[in-house]
PDB file of N, CA and C in Angstrom:
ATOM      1  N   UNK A   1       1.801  -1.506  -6.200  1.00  0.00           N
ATOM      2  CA  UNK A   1       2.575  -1.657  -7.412  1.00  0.00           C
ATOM      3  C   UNK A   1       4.025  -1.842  -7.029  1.00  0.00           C
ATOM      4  N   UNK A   2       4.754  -2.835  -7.629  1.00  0.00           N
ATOM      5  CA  UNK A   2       6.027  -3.441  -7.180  1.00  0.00           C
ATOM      6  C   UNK A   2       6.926  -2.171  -7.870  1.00  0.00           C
ATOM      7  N   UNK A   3       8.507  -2.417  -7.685  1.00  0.00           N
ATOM      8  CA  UNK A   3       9.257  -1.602  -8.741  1.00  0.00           C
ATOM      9  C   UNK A   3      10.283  -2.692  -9.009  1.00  0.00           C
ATOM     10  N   UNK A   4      10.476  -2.416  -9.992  1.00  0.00           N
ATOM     11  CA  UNK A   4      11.222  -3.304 -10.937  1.00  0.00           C
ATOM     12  C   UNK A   4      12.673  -3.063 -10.902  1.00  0.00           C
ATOM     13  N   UNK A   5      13.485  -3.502 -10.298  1.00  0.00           N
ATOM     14  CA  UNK A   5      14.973  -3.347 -10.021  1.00  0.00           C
ATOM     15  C   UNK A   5      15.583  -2.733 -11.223  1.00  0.00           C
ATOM     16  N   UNK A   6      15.446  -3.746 -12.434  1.00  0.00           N
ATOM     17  CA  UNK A   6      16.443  -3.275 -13.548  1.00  0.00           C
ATOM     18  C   UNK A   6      14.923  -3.472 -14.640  1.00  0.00           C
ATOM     19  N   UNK A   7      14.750  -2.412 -15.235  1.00  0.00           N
ATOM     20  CA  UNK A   7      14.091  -2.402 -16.553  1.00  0.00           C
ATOM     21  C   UNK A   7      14.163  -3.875 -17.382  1.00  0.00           C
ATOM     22  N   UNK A   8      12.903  -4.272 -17.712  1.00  0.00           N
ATOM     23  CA  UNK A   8      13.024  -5.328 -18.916  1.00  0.00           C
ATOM     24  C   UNK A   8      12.366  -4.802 -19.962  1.00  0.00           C
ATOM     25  N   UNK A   9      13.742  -4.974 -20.897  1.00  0.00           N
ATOM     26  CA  UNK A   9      13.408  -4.606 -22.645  1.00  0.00           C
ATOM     27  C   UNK A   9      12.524  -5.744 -23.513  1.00  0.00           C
ATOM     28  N   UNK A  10      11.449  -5.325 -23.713  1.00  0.00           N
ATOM     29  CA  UNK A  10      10.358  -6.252 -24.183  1.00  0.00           C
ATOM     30  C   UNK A  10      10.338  -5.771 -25.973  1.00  0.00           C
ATOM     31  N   UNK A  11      10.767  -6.918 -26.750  1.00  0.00           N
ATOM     32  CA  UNK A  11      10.772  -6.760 -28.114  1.00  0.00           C
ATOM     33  C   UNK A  11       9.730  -7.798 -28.652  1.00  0.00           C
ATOM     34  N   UNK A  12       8.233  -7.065 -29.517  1.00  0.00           N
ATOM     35  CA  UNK A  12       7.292  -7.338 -29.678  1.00  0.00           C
ATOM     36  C   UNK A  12       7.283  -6.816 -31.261  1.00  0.00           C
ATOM     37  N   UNK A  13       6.422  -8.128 -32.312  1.00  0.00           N
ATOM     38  CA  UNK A  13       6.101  -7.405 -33.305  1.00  0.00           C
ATOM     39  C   UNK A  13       5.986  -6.102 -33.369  1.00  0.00           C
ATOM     40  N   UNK A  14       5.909  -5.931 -34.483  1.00  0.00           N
ATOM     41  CA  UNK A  14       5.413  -3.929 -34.672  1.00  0.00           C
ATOM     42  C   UNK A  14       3.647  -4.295 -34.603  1.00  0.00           C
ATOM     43  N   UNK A  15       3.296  -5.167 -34.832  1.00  0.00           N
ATOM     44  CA  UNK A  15       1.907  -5.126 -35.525  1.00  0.00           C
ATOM     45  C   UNK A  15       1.170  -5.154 -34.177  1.00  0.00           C
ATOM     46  N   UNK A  16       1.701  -6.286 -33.357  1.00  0.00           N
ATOM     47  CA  UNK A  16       1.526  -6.737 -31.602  1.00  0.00           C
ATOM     48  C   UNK A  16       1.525  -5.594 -31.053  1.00  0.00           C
ATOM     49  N   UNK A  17       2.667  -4.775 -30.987  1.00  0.00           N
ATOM     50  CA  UNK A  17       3.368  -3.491 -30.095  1.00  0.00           C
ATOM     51  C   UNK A  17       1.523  -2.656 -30.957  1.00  0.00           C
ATOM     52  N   UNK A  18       1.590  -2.034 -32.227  1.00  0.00           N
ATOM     53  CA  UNK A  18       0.420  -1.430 -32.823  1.00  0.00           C
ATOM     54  C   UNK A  18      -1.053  -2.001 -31.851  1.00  0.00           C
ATOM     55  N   UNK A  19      -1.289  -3.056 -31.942  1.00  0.00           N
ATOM     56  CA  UNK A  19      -2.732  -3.545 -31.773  1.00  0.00           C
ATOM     57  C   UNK A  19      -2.413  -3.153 -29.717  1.00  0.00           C
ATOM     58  N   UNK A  20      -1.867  -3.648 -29.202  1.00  0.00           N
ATOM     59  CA  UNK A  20      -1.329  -3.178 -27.748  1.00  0.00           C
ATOM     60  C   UNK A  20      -1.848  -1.500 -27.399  1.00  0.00           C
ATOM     61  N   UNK A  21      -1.125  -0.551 -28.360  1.00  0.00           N
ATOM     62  CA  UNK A  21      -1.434   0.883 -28.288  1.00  0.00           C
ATOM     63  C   UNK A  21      -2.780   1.107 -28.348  1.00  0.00           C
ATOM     64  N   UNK A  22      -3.692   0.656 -29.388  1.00  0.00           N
ATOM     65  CA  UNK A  22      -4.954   0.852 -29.797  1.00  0.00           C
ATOM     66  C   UNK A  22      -5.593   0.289 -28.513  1.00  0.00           C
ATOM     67  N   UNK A  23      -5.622  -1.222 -27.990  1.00  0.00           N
ATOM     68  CA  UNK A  23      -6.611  -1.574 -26.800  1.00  0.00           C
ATOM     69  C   UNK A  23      -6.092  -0.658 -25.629  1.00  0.00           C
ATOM     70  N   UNK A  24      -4.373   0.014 -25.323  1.00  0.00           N
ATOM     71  CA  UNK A  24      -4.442   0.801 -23.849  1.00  0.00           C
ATOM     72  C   UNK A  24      -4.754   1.853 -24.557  1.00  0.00           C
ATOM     73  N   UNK A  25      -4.900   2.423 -25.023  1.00  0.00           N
ATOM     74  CA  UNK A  25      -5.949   4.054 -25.263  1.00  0.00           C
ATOM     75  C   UNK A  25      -7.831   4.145 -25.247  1.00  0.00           C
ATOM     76  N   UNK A  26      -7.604   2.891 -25.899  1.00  0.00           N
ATOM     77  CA  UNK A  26      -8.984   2.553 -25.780  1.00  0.00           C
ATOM     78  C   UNK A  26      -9.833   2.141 -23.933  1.00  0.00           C
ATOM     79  N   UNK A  27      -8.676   1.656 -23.144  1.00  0.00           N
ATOM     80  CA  UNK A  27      -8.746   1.314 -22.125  1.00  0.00           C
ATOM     81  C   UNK A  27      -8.225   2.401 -21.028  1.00  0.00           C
ATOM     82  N   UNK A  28      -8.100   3.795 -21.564  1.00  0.00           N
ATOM     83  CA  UNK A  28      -7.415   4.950 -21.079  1.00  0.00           C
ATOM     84  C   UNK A  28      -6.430   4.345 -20.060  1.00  0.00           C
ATOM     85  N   UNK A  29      -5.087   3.630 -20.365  1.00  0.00           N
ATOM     86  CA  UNK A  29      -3.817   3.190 -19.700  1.00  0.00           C
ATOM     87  C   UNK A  29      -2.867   3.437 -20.826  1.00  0.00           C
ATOM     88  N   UNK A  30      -1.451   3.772 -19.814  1.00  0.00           N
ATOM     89  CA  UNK A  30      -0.284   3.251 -20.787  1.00  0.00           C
ATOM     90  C   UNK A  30      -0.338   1.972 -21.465  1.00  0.00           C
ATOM     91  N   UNK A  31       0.510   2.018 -22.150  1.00  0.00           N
ATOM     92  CA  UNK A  31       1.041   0.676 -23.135  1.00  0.00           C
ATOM     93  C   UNK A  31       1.449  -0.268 -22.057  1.00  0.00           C
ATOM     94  N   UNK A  32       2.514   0.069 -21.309  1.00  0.00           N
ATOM     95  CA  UNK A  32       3.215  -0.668 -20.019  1.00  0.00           C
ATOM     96  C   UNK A  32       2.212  -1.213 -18.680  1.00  0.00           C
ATOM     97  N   UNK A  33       0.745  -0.204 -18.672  1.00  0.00           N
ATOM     98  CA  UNK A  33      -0.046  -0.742 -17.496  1.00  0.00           C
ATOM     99  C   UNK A  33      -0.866  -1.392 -18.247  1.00  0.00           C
ATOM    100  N   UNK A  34      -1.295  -1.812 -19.547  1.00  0.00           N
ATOM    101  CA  UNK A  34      -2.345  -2.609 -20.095  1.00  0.00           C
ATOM    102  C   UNK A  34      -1.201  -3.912 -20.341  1.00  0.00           C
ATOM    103  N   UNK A  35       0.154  -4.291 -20.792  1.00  0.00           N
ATOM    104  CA  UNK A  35       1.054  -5.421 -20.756  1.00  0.00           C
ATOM    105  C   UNK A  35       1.212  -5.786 -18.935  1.00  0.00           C
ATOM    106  N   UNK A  36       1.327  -4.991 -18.201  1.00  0.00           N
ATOM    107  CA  UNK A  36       1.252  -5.718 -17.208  1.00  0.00           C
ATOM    108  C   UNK A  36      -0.345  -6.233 -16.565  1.00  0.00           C
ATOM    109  N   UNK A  37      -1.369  -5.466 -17.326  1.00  0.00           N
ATOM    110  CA  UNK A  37      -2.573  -6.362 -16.878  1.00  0.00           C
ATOM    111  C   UNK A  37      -2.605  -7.289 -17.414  1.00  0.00           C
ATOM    112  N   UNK A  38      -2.667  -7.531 -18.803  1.00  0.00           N
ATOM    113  CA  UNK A  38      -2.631  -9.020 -19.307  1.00  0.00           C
ATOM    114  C   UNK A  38      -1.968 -10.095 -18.882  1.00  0.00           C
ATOM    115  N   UNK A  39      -0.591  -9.730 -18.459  1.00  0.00           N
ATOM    116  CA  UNK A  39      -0.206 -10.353 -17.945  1.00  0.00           C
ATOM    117  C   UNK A  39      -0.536 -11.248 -16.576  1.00  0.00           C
ATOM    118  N   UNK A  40      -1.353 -10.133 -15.776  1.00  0.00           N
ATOM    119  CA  UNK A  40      -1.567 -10.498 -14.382  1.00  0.00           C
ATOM    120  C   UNK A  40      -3.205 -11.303 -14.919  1.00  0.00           C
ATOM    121  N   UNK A  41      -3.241 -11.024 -15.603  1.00  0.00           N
ATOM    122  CA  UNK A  41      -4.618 -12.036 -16.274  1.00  0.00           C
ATOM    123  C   UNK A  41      -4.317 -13.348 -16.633  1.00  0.00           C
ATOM    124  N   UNK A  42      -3.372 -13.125 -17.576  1.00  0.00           N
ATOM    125  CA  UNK A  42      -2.804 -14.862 -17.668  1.00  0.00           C
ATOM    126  C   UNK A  42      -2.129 -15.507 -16.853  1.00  0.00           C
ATOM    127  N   UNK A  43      -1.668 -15.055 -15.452  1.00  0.00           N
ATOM    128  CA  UNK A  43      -1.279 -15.702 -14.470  1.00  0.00           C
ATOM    129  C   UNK A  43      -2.880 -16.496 -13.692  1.00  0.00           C
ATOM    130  N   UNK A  44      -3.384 -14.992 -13.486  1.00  0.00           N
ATOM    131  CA  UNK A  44      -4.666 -15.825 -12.688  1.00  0.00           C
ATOM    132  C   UNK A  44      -5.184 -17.209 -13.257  1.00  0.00           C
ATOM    133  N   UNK A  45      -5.608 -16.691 -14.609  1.00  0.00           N
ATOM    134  CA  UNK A  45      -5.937 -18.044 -15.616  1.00  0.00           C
ATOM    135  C   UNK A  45      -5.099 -19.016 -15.516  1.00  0.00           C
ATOM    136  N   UNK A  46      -3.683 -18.865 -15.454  1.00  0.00           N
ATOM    137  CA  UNK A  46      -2.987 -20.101 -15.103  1.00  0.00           C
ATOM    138  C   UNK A  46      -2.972 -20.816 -13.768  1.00  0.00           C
ATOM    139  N   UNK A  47      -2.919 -20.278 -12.915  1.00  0.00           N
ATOM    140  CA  UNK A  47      -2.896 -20.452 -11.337  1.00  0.00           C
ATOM    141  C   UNK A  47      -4.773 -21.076 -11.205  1.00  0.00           C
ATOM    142  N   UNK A  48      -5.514 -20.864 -12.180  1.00  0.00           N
ATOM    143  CA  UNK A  48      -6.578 -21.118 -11.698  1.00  0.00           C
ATOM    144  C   UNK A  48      -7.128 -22.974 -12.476  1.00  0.00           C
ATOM    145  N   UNK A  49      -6.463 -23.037 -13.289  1.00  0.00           N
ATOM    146  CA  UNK A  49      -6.347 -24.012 -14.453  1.00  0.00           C
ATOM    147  C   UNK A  49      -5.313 -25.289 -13.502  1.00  0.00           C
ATOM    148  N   UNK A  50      -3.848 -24.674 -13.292  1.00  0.00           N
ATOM    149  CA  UNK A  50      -2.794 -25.429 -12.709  1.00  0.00           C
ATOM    150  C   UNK A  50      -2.466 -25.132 -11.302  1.00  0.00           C
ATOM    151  N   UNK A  51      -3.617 -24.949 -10.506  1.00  0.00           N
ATOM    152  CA  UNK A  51      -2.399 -24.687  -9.281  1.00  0.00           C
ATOM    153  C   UNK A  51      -1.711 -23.130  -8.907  1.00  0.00           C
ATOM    154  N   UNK A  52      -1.737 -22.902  -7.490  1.00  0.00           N
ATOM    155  CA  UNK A  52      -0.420 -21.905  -7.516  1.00  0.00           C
ATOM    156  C   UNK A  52       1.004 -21.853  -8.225  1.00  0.00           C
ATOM    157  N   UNK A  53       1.422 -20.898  -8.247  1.00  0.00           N
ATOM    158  CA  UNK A  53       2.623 -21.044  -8.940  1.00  0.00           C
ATOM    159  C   UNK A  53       3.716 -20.112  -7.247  1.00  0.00           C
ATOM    160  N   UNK A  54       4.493 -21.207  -7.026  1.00  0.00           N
ATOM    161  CA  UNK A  54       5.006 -20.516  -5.892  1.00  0.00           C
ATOM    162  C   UNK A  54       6.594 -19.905  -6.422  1.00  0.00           C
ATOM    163  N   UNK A  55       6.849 -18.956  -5.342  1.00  0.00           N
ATOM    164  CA  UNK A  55       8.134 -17.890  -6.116  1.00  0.00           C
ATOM    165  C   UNK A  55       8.363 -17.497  -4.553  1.00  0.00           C
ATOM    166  N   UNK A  56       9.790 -17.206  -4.497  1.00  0.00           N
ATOM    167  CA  UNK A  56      10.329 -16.783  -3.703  1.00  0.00           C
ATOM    168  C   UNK A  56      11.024 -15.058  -3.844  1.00  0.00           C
ATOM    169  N   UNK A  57      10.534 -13.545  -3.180  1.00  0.00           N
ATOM    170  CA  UNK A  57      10.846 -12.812  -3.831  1.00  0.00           C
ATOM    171  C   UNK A  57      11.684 -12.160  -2.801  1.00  0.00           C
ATOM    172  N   UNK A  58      12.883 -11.530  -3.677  1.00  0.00           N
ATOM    173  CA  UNK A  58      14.121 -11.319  -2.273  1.00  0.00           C
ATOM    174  C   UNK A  58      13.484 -10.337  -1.799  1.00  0.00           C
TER     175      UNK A  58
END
């Protein structure tokens, strides 16, 4: 698990942020480790659709 230099403030519907809470409890995770799985889900899906996605990380 990486660490994140400076916090990013993520502003999400209320209804989004609501339905989010319900699937990570349901998925026994934080709110913050079920947004970063999805996330790492829609990368794969993308990377798997388009290609790598290359990044340079300091």
């Amino acid at each position: 698990m990486g660490v994140q230099a400076a916090p990013y403030s993520l502003r999400l519907e209320p209804e989004t942020m609501a339905k989010l809470r319900v699937t990570a409890k349901k998925n026994g995770r934080s709110v913050n480790k079920e947004i970063e799985i999805i996330v790492q889900q829609y990368l794969e899906n993308y990377e798997q659709e388009k290609g790598p996605i290359e990044v340079k990380i300091p």
